[in-house]
C-alpha atoms as a PDB file:
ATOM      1  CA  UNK A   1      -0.057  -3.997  16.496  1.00  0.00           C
ATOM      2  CA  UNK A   2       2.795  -2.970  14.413  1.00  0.00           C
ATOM      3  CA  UNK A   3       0.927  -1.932  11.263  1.00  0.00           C
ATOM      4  CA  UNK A   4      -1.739   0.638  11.919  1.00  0.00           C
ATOM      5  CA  UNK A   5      -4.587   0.465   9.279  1.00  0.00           C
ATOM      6  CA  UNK A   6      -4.093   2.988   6.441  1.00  0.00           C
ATOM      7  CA  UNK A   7      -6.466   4.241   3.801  1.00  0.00           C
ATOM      8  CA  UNK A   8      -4.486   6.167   1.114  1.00  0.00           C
ATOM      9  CA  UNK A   9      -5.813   9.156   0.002  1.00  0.00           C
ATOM     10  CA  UNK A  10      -8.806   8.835  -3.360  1.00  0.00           C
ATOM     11  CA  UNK A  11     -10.678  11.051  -5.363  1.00  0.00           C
ATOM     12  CA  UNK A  12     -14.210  11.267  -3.492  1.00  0.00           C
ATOM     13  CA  UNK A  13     -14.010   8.936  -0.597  1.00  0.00           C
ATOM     14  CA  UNK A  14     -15.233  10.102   2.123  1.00  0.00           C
ATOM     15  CA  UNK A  15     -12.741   9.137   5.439  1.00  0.00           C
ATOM     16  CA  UNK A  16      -8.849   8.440   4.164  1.00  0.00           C
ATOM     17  CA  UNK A  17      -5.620   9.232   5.880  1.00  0.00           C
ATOM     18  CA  UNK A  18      -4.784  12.230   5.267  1.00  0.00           C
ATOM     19  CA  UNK A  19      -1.943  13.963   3.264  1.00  0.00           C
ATOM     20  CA  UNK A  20      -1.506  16.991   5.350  1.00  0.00           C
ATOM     21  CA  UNK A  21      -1.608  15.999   8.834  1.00  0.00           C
ATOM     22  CA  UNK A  22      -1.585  11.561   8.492  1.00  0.00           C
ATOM     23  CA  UNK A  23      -4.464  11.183  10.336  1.00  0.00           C
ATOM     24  CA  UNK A  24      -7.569   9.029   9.334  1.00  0.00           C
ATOM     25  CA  UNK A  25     -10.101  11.906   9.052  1.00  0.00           C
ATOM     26  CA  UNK A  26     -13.638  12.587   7.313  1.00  0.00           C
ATOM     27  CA  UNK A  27     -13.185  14.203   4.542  1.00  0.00           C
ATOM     28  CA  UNK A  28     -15.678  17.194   3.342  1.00  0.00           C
ATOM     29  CA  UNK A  29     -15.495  17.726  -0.875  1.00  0.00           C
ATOM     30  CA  UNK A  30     -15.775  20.685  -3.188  1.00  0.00           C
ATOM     31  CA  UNK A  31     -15.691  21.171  -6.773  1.00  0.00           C
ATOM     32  CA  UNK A  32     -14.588  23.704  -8.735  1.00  0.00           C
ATOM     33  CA  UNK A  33     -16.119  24.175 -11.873  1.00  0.00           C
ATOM     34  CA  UNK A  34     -16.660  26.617 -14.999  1.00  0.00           C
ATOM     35  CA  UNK A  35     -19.317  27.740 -17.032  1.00  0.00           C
ATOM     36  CA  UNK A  36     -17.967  30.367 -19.494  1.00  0.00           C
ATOM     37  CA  UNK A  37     -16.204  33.270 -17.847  1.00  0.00           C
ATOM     38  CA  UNK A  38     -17.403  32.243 -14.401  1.00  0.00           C
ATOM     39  CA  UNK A  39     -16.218  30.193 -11.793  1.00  0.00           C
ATOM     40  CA  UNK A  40     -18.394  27.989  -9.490  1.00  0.00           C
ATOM     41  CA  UNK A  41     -17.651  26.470  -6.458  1.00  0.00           C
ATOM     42  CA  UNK A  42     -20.403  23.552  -5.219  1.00  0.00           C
ATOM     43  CA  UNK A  43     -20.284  21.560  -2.020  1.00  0.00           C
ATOM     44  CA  UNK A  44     -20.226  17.628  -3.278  1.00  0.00           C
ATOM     45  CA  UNK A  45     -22.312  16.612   0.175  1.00  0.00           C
ATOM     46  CA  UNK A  46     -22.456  12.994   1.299  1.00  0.00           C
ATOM     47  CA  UNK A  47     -25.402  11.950  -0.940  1.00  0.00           C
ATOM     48  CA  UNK A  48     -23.723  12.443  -3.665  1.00  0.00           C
ATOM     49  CA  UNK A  49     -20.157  10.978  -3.556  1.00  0.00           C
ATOM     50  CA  UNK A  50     -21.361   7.794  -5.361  1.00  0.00           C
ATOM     51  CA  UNK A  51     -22.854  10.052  -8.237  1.00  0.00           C
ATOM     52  CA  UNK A  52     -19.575  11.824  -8.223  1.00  0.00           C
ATOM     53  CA  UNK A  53     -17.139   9.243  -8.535  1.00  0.00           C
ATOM     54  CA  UNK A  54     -19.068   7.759 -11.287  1.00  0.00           C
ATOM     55  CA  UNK A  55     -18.705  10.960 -13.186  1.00  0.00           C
ATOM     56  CA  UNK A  56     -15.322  11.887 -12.097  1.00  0.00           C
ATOM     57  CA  UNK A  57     -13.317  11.127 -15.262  1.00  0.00           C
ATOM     58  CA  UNK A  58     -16.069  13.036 -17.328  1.00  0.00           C
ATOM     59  CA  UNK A  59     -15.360  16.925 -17.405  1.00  0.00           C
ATOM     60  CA  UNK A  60     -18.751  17.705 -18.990  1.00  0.00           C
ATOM     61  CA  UNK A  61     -21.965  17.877 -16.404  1.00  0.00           C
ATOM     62  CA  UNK A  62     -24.307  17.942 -19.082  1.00  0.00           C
ATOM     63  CA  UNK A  63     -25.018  21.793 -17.089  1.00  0.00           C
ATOM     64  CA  UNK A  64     -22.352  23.532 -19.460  1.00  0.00           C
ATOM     65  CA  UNK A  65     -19.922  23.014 -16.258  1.00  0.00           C
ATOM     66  CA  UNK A  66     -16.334  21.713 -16.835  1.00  0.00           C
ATOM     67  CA  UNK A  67     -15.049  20.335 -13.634  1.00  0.00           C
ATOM     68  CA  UNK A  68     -11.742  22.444 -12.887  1.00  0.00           C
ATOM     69  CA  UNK A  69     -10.265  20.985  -9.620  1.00  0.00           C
ATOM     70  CA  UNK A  70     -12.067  19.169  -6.833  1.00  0.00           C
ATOM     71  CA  UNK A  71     -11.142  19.790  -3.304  1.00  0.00           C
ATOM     72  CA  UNK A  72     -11.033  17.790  -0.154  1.00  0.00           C
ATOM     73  CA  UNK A  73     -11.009  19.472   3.601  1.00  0.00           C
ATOM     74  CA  UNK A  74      -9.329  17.299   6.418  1.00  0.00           C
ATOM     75  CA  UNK A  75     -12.032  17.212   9.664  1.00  0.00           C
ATOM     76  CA  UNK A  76      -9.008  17.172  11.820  1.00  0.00           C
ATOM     77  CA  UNK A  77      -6.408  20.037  10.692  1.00  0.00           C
ATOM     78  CA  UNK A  78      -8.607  22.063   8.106  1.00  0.00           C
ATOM     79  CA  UNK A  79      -5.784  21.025   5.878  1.00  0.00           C
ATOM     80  CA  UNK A  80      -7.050  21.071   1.796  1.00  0.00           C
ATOM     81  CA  UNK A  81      -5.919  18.574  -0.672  1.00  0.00           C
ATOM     82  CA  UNK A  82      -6.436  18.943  -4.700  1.00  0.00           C
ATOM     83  CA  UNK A  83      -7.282  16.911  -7.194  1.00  0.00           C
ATOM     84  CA  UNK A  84      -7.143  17.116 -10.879  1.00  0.00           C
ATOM     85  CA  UNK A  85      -9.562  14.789 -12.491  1.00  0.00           C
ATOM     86  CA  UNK A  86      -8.234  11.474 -10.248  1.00  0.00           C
ATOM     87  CA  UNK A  87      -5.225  12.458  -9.453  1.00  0.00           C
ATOM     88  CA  UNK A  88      -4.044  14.350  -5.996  1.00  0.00           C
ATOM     89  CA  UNK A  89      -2.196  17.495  -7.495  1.00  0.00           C
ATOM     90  CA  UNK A  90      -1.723  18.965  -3.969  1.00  0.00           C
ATOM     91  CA  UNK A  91      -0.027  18.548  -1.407  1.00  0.00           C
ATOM     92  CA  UNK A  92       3.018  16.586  -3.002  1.00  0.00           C
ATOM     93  CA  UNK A  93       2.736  13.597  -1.090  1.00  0.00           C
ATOM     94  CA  UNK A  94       2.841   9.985  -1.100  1.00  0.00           C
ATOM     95  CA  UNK A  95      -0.405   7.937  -1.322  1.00  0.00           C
ATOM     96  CA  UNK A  96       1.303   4.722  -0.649  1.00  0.00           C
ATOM     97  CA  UNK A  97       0.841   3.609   3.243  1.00  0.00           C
ATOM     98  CA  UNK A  98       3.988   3.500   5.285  1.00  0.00           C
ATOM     99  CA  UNK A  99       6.124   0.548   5.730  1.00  0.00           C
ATOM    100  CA  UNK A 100       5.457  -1.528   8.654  1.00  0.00           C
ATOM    101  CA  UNK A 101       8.225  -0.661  11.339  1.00  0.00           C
ATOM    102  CA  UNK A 102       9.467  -3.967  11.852  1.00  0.00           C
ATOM    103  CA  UNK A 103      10.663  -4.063   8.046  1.00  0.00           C
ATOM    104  CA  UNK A 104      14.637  -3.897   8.181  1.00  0.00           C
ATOM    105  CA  UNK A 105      16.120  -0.945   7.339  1.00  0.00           C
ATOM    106  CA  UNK A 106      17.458  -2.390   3.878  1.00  0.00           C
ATOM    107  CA  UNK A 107      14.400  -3.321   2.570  1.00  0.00           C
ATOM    108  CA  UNK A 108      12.675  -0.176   4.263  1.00  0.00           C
ATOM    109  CA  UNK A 109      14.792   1.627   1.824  1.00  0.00           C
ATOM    110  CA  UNK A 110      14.072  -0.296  -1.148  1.00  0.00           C
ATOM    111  CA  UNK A 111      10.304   0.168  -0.275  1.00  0.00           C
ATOM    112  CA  UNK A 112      10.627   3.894  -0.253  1.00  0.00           C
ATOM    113  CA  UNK A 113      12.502   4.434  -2.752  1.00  0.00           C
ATOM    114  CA  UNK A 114       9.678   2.447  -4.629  1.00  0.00           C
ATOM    115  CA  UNK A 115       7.093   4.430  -3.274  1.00  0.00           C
ATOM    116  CA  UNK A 116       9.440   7.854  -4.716  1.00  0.00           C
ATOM    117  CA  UNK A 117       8.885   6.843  -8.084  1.00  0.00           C
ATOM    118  CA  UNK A 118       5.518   5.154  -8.172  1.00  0.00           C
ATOM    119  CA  UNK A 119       3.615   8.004  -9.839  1.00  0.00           C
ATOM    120  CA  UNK A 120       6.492   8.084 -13.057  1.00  0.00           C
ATOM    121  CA  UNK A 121       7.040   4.722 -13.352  1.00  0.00           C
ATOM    122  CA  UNK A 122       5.219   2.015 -12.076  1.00  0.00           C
ATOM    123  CA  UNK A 123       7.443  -0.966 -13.823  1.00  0.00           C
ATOM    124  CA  UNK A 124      10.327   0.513 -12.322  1.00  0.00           C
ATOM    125  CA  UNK A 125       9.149   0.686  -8.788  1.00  0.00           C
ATOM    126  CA  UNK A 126       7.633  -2.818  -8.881  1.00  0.00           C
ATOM    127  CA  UNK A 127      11.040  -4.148 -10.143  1.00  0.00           C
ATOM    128  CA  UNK A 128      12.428  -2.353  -6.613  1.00  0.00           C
ATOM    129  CA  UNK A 129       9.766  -4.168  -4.506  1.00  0.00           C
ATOM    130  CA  UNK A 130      10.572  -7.688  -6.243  1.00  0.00           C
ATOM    131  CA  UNK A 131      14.215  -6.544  -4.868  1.00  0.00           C
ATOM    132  CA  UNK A 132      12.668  -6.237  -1.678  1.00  0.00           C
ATOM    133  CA  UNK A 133      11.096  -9.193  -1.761  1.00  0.00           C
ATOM    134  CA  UNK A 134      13.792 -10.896  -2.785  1.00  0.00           C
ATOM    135  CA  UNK A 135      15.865  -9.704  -0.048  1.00  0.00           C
ATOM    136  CA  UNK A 136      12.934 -10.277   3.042  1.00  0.00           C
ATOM    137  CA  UNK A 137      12.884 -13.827   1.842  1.00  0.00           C
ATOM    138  CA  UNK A 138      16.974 -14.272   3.035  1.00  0.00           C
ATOM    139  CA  UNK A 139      15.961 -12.195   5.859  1.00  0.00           C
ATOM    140  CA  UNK A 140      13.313 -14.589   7.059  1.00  0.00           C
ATOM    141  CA  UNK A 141      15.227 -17.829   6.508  1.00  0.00           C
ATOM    142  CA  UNK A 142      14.963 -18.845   2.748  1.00  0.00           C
ATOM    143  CA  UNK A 143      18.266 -19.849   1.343  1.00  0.00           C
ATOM    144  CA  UNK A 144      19.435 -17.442  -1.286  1.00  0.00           C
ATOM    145  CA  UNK A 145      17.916 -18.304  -5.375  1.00  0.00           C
ATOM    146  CA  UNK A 146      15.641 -17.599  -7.297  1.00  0.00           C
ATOM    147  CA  UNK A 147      12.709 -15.962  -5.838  1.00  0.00           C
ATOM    148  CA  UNK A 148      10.596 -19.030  -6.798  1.00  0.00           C
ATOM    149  CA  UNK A 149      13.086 -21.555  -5.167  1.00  0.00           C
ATOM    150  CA  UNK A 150      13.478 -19.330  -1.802  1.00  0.00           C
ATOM    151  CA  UNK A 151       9.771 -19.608  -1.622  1.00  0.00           C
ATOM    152  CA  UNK A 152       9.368 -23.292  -2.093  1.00  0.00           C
ATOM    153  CA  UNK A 153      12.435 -23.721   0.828  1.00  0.00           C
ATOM    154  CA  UNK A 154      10.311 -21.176   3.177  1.00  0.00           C
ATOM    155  CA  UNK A 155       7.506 -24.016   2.642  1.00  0.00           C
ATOM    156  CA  UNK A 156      10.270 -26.835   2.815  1.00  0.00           C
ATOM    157  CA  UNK A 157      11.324 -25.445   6.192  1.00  0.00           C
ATOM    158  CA  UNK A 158       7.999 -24.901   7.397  1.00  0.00           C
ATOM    159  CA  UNK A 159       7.959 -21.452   7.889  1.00  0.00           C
ATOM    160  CA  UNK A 160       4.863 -20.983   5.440  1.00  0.00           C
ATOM    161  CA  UNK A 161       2.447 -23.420   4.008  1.00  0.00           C
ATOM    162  CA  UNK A 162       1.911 -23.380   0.406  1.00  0.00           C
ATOM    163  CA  UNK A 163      -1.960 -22.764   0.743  1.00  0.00           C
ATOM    164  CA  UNK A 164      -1.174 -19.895   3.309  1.00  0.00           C
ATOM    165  CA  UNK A 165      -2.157 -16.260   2.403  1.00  0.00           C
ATOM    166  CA  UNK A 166       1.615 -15.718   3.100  1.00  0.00           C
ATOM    167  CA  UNK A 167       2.797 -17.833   0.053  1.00  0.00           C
ATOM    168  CA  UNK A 168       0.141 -16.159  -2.232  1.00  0.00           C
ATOM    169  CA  UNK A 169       1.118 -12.712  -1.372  1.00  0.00           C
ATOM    170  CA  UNK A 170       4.442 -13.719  -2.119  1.00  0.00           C
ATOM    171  CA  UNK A 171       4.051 -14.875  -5.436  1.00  0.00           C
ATOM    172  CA  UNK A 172       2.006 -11.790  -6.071  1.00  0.00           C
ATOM    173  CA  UNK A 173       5.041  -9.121  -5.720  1.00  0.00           C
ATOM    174  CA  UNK A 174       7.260 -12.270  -6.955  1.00  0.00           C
ATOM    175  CA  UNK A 175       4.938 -12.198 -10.874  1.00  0.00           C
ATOM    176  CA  UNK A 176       3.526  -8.338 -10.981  1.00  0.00           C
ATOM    177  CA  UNK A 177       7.339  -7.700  -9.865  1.00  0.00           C
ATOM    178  CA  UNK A 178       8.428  -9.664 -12.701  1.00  0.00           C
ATOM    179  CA  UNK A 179       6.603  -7.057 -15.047  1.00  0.00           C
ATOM    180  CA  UNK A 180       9.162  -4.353 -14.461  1.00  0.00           C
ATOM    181  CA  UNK A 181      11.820  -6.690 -15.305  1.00  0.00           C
ATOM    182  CA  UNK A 182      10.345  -8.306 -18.273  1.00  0.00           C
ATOM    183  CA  UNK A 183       7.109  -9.069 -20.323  1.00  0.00           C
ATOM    184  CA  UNK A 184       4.859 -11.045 -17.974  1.00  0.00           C
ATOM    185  CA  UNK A 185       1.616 -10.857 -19.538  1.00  0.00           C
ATOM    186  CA  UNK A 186       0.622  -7.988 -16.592  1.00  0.00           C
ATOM    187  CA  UNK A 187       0.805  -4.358 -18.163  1.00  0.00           C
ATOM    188  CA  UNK A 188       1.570  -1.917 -15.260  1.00  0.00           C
ATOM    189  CA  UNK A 189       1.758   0.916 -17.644  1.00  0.00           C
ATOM    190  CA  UNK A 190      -2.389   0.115 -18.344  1.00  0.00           C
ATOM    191  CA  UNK A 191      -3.208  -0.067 -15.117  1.00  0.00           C
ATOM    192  CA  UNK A 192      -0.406   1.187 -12.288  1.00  0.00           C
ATOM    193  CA  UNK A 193      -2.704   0.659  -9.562  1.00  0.00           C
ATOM    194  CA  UNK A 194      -0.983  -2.451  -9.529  1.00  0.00           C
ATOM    195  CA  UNK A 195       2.012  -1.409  -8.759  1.00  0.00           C
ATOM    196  CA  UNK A 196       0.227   0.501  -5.541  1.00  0.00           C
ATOM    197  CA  UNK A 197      -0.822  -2.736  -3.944  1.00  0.00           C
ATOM    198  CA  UNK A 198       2.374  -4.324  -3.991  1.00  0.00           C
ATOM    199  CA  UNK A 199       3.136  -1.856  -1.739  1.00  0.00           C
ATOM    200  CA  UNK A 200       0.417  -3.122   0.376  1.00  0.00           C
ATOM    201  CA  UNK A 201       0.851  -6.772  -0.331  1.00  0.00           C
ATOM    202  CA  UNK A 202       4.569  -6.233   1.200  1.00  0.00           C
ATOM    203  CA  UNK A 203       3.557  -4.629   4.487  1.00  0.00           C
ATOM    204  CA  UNK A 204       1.022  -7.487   5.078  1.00  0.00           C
ATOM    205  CA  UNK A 205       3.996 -10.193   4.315  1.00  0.00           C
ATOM    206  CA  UNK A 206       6.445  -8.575   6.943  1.00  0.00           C
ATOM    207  CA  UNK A 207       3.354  -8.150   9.018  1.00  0.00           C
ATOM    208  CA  UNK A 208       2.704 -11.959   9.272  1.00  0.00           C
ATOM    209  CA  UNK A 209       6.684 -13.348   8.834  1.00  0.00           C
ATOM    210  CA  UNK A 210       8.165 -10.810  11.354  1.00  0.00           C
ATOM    211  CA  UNK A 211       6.067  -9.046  13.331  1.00  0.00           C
ATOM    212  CA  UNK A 212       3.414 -11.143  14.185  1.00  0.00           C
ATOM    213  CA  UNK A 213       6.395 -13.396  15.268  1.00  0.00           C
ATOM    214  CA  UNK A 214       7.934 -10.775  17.546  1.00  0.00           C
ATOM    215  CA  UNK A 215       5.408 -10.199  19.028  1.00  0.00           C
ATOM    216  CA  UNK A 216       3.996 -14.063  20.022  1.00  0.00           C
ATOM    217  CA  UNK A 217       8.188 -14.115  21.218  1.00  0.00           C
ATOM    218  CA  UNK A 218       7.509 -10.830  23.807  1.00  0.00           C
ATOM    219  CA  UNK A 219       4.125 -12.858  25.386  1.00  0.00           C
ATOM    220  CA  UNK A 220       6.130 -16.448  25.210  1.00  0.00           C
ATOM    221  CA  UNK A 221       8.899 -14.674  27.073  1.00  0.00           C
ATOM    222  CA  UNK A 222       6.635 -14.806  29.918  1.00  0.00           C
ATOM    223  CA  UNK A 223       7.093 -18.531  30.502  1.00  0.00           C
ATOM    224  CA  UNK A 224       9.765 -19.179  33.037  1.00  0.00           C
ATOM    225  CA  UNK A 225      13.196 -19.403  30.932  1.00  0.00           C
ATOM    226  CA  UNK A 226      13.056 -23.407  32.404  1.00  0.00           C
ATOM    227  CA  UNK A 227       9.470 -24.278  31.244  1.00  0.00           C
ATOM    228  CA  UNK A 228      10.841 -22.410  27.769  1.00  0.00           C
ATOM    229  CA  UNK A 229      13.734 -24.641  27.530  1.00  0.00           C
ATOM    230  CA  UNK A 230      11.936 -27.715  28.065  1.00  0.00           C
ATOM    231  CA  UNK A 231       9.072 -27.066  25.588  1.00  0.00           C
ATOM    232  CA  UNK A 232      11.663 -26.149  22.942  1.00  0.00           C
ATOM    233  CA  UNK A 233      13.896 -29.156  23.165  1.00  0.00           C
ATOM    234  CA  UNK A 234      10.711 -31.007  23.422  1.00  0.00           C
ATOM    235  CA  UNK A 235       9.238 -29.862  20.023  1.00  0.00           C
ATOM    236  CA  UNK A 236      13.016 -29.896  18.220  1.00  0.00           C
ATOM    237  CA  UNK A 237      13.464 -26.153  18.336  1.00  0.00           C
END
């Protein structure tokens, strides 16, 4: 497949891709807490990750312990990442999974650049994925309009159906994308995760309007070039 599975990186889970080294890896927690003058550092085993994360925006134990800095070691390279309350403070990385490797390079860009500016402004980068969007409809056959209109001609044309998963996903980055660009109802300063599944939401749209098509092309390619012919002018390709 073109799009590996990804798990982005969250504040007591206990298998995610990791920052350090990419690889989906068990993940083994500490916490590093205070009580007074002293410094405590407590393993957070298995048992209690759901405990944890219920507690994790609360820096008070109830034990006169205030939660400094929790700390996450990678099974496969030993590698440590840090977290501050929820969010990763080390290493500076992206938490946002990759962009599928059949996206064009235009949009690729577009989607990182996105993914660069997430964590300050999640309007902005879900204003640069409705760009994207906007520009992987053209790519896949829409003719150019409105985002709205390009999506109703992908249905005219028969490229998607309008109760396909495909046309829902596009609306989704076509109205949360609309946020960064104007009042939409959707406030992605309240809640940014949003913003982070768009990213998402966009991989799984080239995933089903480009790659899945490349690669059903590579295994039709296997019928004789004749026999293709035939069945094409046959069903009005």
């Amino acid at each position: 497949m073109a799009k590996e599975n990804y798990v982005a990186p969250d504040l007591g889970l206990e298998a995610f891709n990791c920052p350090n080294c990419g690889a989906f890896s068990h993940q083994s927690w500490n916490e590093v807490a205070q009580n007074g003058p002293n410094y405590f550092i407590s393993t957070l085993y298995e048992g209690r990750i759901e405990n944890y994360i219920k507690l994790r925006y609360k820096y008070n134990y109830g034990q006169g312990l205030n939660n400094i800095c929790s700390i996450s070691e990678c099974s496969r390279c030993k590698g440590a990442t840090i977290w501050e309350g929820p969010n990763m403070i080390h290493p500076n990385a992206s938490i946002v999974e990759p962009p599928n490797i059949d996206m064009p390079e235009d949009i690729k860009a577009l989607y990182k650049e996105a993914d660069s500016i997430v964590n300050l402004s999640a309007k902005s980068a879900a204003a640069l994925l409705r760009l994207a969007l906007e520009k992987l409809l053209i790519h896949v056959g829409a003719k150019k309009g409105s985002i709205d209109i390009m999506i109703q001609d992908l249905i005219e044309k028969n490229i998607i159906t309008a109760s396909s998963s495909v046309r829902k996903a596009l609306d989704t980055i076509r109205l949360i994308g609309n946020a960064g660009v104007h009042p939409t109802g959707i406030n992605l300063d309240e809640d940014p995760t949003v913003a982070f599944a768009l990213f998402k939401v966009l991989n799984f749209v080239v995933e089903k309007l480009i790659s899945e098509e490349k690669e059903m092309d590579a295994i039709y390619a296997f019928v004789p070039e004749e026999r293709r012919e035939k069945l094409d002018k046959r069903r009005g390709e």
